[in-house]
C-alpha atoms as a PDB file:
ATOM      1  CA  UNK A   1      12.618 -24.108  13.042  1.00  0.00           C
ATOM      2  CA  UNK A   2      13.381 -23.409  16.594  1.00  0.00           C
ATOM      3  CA  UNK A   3      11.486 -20.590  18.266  1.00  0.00           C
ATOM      4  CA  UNK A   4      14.780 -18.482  18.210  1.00  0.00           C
ATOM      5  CA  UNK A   5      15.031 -18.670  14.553  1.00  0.00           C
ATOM      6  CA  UNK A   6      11.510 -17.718  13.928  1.00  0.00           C
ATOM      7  CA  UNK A   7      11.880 -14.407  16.477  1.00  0.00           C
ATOM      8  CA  UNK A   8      14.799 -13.588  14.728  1.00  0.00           C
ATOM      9  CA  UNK A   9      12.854 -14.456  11.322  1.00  0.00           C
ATOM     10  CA  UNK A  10      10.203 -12.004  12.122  1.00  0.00           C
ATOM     11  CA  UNK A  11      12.837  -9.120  13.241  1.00  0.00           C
ATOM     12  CA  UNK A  12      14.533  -9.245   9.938  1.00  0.00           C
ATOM     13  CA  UNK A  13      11.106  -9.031   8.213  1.00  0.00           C
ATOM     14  CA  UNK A  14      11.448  -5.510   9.592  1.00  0.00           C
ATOM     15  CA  UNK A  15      14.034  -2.985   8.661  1.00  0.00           C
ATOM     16  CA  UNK A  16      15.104   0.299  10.002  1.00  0.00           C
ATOM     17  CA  UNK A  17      16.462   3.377   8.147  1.00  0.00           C
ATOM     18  CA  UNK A  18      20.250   2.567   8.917  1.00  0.00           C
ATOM     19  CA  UNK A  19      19.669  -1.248   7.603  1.00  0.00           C
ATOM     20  CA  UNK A  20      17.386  -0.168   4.261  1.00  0.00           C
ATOM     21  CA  UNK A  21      19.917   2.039   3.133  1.00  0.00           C
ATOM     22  CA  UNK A  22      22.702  -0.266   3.905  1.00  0.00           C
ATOM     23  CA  UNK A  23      20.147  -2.823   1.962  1.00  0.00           C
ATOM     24  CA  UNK A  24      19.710  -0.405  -1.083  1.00  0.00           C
ATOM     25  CA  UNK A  25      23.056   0.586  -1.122  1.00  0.00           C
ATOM     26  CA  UNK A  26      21.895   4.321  -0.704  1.00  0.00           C
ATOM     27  CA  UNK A  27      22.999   6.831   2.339  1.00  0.00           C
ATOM     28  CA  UNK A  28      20.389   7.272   5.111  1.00  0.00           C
ATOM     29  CA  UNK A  29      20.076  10.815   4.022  1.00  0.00           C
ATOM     30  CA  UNK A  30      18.652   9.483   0.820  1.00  0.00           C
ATOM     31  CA  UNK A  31      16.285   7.230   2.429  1.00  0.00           C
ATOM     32  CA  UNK A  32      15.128  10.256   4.737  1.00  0.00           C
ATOM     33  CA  UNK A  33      14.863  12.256   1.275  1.00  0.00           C
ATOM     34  CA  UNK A  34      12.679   9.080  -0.065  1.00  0.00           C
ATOM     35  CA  UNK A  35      10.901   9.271   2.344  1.00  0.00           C
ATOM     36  CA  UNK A  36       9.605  12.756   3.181  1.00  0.00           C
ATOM     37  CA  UNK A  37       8.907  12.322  -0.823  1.00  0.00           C
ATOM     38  CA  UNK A  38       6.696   9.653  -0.155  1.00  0.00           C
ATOM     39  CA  UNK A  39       9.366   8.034  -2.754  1.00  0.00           C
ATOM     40  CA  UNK A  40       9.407   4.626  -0.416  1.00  0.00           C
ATOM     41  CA  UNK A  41       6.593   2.357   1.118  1.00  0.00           C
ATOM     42  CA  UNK A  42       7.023   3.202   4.992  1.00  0.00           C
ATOM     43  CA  UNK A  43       5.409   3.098   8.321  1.00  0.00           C
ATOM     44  CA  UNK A  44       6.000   5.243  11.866  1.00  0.00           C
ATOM     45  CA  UNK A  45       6.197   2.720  14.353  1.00  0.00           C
ATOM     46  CA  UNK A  46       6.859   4.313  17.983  1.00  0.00           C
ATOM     47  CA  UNK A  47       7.983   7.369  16.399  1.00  0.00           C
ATOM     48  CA  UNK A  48      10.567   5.484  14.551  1.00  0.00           C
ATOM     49  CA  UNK A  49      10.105   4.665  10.372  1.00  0.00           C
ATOM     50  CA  UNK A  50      10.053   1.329   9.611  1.00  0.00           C
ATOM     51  CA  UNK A  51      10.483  -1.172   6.478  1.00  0.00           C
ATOM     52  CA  UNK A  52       8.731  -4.255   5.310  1.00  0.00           C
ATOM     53  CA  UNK A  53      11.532  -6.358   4.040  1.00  0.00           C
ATOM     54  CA  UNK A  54       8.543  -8.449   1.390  1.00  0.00           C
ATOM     55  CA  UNK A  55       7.913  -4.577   0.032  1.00  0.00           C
ATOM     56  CA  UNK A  56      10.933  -3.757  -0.138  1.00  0.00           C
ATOM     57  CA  UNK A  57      12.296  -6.644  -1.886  1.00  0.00           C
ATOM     58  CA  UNK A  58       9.738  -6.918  -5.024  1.00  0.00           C
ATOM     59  CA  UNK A  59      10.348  -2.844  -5.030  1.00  0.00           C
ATOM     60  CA  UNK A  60      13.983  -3.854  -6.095  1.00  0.00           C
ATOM     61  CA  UNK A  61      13.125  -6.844  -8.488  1.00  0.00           C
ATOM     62  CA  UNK A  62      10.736  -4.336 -10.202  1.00  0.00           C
ATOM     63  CA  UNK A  63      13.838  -2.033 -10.767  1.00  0.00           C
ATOM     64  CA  UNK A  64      15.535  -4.865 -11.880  1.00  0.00           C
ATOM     65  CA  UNK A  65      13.238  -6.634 -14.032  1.00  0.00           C
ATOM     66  CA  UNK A  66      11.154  -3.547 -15.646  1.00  0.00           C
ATOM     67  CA  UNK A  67      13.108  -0.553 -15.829  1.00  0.00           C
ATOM     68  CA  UNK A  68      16.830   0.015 -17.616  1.00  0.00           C
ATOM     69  CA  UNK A  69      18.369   2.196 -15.566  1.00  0.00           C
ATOM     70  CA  UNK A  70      21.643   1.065 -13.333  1.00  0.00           C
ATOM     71  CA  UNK A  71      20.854   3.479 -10.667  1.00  0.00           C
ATOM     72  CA  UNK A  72      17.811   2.787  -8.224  1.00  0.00           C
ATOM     73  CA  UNK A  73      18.015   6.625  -6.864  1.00  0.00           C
ATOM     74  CA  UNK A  74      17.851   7.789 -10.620  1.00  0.00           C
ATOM     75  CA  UNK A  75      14.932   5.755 -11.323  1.00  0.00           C
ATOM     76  CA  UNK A  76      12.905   6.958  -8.361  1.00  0.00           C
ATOM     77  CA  UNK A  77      14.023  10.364  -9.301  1.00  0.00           C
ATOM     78  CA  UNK A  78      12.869  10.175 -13.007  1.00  0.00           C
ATOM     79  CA  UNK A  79       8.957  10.351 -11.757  1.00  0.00           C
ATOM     80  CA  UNK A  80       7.017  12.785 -13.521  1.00  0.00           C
ATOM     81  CA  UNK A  81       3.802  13.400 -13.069  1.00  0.00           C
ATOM     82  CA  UNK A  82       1.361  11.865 -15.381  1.00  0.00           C
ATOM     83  CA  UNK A  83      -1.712  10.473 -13.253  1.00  0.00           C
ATOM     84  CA  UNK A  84      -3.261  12.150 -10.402  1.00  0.00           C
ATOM     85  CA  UNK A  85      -4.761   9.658  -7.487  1.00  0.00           C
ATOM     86  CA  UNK A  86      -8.225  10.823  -8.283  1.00  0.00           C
ATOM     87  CA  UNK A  87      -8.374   9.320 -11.604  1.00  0.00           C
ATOM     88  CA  UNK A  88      -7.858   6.147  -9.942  1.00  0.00           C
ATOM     89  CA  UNK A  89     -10.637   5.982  -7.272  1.00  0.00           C
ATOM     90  CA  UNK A  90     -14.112   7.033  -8.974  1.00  0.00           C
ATOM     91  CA  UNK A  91     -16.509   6.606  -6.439  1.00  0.00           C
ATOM     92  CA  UNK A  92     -17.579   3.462  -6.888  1.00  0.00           C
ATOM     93  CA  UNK A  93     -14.453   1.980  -5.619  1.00  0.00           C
ATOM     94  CA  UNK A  94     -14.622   3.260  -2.164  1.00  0.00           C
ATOM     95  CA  UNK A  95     -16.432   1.302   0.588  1.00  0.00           C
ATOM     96  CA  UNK A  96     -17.533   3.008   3.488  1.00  0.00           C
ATOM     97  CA  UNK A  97     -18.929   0.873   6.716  1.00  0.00           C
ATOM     98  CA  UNK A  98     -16.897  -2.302   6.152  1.00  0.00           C
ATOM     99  CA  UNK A  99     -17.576  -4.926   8.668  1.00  0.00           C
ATOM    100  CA  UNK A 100     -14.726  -5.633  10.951  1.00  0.00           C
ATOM    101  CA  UNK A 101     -13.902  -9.238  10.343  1.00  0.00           C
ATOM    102  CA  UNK A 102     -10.699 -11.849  10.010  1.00  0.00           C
ATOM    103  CA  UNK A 103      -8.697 -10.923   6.989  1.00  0.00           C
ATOM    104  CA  UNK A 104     -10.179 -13.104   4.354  1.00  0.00           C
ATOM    105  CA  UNK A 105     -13.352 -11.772   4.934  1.00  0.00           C
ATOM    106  CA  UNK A 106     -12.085  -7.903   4.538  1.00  0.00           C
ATOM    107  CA  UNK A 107     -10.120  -8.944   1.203  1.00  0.00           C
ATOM    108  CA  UNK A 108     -13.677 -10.219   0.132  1.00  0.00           C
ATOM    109  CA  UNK A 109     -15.396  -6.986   1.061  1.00  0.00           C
ATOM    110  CA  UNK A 110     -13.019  -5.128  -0.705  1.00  0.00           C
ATOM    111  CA  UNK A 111     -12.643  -6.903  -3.978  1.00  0.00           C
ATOM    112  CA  UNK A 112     -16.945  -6.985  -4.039  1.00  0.00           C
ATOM    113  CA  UNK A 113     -16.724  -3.575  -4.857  1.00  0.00           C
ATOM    114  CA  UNK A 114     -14.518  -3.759  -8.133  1.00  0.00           C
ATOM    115  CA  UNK A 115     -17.190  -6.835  -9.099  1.00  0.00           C
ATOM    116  CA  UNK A 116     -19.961  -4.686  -7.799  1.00  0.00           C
ATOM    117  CA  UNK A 117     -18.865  -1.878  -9.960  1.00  0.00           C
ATOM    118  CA  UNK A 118     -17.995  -4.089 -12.756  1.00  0.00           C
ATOM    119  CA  UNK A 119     -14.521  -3.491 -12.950  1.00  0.00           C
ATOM    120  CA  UNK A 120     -13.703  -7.185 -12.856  1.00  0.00           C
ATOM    121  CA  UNK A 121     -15.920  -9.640 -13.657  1.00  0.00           C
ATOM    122  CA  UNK A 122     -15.686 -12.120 -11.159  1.00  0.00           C
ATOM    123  CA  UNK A 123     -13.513 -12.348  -7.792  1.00  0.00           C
ATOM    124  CA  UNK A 124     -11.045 -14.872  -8.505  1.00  0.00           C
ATOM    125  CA  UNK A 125      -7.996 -15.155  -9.002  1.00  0.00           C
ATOM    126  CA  UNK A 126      -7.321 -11.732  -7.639  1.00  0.00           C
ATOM    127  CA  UNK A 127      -8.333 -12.848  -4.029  1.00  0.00           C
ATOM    128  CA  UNK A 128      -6.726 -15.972  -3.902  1.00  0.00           C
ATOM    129  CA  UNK A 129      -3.495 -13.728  -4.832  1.00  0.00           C
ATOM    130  CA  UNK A 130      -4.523 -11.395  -2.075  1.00  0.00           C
ATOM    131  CA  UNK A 131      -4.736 -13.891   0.160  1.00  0.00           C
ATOM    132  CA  UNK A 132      -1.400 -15.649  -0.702  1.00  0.00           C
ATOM    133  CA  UNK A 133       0.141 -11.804   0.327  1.00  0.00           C
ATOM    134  CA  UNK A 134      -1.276 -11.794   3.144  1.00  0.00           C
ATOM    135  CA  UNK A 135      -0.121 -15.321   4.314  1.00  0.00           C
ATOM    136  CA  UNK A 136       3.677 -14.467   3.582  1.00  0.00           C
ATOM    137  CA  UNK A 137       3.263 -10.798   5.621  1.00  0.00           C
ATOM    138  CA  UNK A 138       0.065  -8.981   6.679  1.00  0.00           C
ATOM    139  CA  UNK A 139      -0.221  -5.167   4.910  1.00  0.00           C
ATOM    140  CA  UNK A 140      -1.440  -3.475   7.623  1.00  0.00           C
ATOM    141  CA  UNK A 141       1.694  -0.969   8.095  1.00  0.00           C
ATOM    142  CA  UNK A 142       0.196   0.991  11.024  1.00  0.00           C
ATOM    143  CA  UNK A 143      -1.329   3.896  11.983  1.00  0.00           C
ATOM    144  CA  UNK A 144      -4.852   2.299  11.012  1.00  0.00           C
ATOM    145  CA  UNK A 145      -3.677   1.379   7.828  1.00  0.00           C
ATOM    146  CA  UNK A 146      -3.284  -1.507   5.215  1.00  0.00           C
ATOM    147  CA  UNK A 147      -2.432  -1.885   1.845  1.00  0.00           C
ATOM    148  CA  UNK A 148      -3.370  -5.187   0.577  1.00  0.00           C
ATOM    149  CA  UNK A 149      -1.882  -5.877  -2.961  1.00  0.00           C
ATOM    150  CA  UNK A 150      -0.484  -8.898  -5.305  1.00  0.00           C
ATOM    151  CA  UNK A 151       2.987  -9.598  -4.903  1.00  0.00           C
ATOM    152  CA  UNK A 152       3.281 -10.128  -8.851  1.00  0.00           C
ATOM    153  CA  UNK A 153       0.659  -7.758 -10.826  1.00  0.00           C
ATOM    154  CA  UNK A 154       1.943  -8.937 -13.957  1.00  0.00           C
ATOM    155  CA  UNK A 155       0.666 -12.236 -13.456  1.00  0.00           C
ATOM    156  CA  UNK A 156      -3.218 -10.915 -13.642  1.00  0.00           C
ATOM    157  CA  UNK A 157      -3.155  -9.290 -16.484  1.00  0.00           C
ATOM    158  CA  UNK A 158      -5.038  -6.258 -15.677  1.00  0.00           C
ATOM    159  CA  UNK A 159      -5.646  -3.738 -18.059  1.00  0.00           C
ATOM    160  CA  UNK A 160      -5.712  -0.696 -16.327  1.00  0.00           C
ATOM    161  CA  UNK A 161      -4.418   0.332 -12.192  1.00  0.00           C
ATOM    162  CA  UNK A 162      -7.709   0.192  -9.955  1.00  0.00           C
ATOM    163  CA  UNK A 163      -7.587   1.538  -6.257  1.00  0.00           C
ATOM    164  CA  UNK A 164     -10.232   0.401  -3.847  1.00  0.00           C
ATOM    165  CA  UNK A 165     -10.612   2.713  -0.649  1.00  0.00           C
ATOM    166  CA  UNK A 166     -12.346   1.036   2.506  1.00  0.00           C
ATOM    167  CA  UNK A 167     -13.308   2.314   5.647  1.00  0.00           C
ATOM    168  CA  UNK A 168     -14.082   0.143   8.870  1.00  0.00           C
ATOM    169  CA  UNK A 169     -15.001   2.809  11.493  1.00  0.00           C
ATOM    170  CA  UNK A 170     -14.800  -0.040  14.157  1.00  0.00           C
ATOM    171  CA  UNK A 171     -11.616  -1.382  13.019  1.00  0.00           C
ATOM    172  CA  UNK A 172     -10.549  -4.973  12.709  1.00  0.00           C
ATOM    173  CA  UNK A 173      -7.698  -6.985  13.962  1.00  0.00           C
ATOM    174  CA  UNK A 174      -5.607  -7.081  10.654  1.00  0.00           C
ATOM    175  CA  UNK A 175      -2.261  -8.018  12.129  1.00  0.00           C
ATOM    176  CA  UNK A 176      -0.908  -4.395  11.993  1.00  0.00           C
ATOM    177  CA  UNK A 177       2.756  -3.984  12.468  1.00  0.00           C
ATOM    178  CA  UNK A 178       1.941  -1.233  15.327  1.00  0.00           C
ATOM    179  CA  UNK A 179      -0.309  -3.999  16.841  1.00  0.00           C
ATOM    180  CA  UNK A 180      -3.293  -1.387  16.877  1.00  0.00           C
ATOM    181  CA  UNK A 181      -6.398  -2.172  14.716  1.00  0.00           C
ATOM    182  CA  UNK A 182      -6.824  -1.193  10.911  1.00  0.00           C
ATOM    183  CA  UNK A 183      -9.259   1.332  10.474  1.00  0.00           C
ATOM    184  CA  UNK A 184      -8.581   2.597   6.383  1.00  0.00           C
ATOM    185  CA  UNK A 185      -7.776  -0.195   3.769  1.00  0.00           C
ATOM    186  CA  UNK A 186      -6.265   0.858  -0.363  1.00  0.00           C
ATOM    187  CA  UNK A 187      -6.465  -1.864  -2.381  1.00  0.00           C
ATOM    188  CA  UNK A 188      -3.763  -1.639  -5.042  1.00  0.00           C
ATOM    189  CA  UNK A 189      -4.352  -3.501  -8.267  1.00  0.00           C
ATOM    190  CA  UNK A 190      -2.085  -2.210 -10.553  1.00  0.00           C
ATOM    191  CA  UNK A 191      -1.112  -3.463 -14.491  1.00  0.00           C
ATOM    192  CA  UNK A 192       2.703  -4.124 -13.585  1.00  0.00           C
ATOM    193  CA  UNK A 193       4.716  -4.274 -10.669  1.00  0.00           C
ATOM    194  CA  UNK A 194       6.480  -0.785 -11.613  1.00  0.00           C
ATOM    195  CA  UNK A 195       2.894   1.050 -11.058  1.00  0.00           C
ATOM    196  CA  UNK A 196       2.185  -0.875  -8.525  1.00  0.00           C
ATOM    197  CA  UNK A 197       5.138   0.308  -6.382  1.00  0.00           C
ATOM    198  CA  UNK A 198       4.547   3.881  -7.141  1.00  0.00           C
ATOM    199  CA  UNK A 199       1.191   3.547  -6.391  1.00  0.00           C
ATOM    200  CA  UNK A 200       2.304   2.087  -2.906  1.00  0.00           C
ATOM    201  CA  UNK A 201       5.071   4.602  -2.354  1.00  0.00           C
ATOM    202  CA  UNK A 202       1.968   7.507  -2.831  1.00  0.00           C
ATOM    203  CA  UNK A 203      -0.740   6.217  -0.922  1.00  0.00           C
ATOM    204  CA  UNK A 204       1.723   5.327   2.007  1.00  0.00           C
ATOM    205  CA  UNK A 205       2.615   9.228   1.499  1.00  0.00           C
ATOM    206  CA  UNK A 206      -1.252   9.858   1.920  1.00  0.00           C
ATOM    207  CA  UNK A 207      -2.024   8.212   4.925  1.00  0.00           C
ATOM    208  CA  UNK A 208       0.655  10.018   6.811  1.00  0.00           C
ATOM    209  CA  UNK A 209      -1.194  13.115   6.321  1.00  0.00           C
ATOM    210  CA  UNK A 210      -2.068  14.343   9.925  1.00  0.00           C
ATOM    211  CA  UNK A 211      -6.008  12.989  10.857  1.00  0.00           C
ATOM    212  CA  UNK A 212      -6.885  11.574   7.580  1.00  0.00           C
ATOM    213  CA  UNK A 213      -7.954   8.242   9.120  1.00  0.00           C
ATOM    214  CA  UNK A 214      -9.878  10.115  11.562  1.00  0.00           C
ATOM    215  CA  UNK A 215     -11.393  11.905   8.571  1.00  0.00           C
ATOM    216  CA  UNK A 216     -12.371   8.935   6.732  1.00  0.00           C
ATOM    217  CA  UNK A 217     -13.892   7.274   9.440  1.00  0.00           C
ATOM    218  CA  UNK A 218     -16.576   9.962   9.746  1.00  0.00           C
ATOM    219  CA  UNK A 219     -16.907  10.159   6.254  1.00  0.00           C
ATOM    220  CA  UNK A 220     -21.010   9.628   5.211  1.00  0.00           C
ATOM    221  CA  UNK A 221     -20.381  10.116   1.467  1.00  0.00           C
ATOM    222  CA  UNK A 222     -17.707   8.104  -1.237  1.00  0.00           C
ATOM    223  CA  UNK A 223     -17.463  12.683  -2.004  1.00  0.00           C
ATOM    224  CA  UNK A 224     -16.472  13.596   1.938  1.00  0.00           C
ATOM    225  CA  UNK A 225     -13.361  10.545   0.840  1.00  0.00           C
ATOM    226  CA  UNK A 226     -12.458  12.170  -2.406  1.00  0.00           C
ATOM    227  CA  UNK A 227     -12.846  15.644  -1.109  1.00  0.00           C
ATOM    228  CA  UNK A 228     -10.273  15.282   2.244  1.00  0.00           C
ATOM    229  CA  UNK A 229      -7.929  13.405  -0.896  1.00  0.00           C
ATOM    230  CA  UNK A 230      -8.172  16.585  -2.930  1.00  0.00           C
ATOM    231  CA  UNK A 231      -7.522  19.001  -0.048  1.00  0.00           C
ATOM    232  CA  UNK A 232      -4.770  17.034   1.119  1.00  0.00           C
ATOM    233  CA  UNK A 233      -2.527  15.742  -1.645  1.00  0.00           C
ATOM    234  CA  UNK A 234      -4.424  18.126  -5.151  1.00  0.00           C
ATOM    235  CA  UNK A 235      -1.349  17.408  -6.413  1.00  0.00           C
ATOM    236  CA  UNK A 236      -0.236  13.474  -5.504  1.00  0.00           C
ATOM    237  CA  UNK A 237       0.411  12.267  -8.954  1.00  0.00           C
ATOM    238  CA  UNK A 238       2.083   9.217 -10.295  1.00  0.00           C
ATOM    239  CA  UNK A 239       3.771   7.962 -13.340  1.00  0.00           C
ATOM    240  CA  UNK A 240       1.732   5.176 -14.700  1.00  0.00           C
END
């Protein structure tokens, strides 16, 4: 593939607001809507939102494969809230002075902690699928923040969503879309790929709360994390 392809490649990877909508077949007032919501994963690049296509498209298939509905807007508009974020982040599964590092080594780091805590019982295969996610598009969507996830939850059979919340007060090259380093990582492993997008959709909502990466990266205590959550979003919830 010539180097023109692959440039071109790599700008289609990211979407604006005018091609998303045109993608989802929605009005650009309804992405904006989505959006401000926290409805749709998203990132402010330049002062301008932004799209991952690879997020985007297993978003859709989700809609596709796992919900009966015929209208994508309904079906994001259906949430009710069932699950706050708190429930899924007991203290155990944040990390706090994670050592900056390539990304294999930060994946590792964070998916110690849910072996640590004895959430899973051994690493594999969730990092190998972590890994393969990272290969086809890094997670890092900006602002000091990545996401790192499974493309295909299903597949691992988890019982129950888990969210891991690490902190790298350095910050590490992670291949962030902003090309600034990655300072907060939220692990997503979710049951299927419908929670899985929600959950996506609310913590990208979180981290564009005003200083909260700041805030985590003087946090001392796994309580100073949960406590700037509470104050922030007491009422982020999510149907799972």
């Amino acid at each position: 593939m010539s180097d023109e392809n692959n440039e071109k490649r790599n700008i289609d990877e990211i979407m604006t607001i005018a091609e998303i909508a045109q993608y989802l077949k929605v009005s650009e007032r309804t992405i904006q809507r989505m959006i401000q919501a926290g409805e749709v994963p998203s990132a402010k690049v330049s002062g301008q939102w932004r799209f991952v296509r690879a997020i985007i498209d297993d978003w859709i298939l989700s809609k596709m494969q796992s919900v009966h509905k015929s209208n994508l807007v309904d079906v994001i508009d259906s949430e009710q809230k069932i699950t706050s974020l708190l429930e899924l982040v007991p203290r155990e599964h944040i990390l706090l002075e994670m050592r900056p590092g390539p990304v294999d080594a930060m994946l590792e780091q964070l998916v110690g902690v849910l072996v640590n805590a004895g959430t899973i019982g051994a690493m594999e295969p969730l990092l190998t699928t972590l890994k393969l996610r990272e290969e086809m598009m890094s997670t890092a969507v900006g602002s000091g923040v990545a996401l790192p996830h499974p493309r295909e939850p299903e597949r691992l059979g988890l019982a129950e969503n888990m969210v891991v919340l690490g902190v790298c007060p350095q910050g590490t090259d992670y291949a962030s879309l902003d090309g600034e380093k990655t300072y907060v990582f939220g692990l997503l492993c979710a049951k299927d790929t419908v929670s899985h997008l929600r959950l996506m959709a609310k913590l990208s909502y979180l981290f564009r709360t005003k200083g909260l990466v700041s805030a985590f990266r003087k946090a001392t205590t796994p309580e100073e994390i949960l406590e700037h959550i509470k104050t922030n979003h007491i009422a982020l919830s999510i149907e799972l």
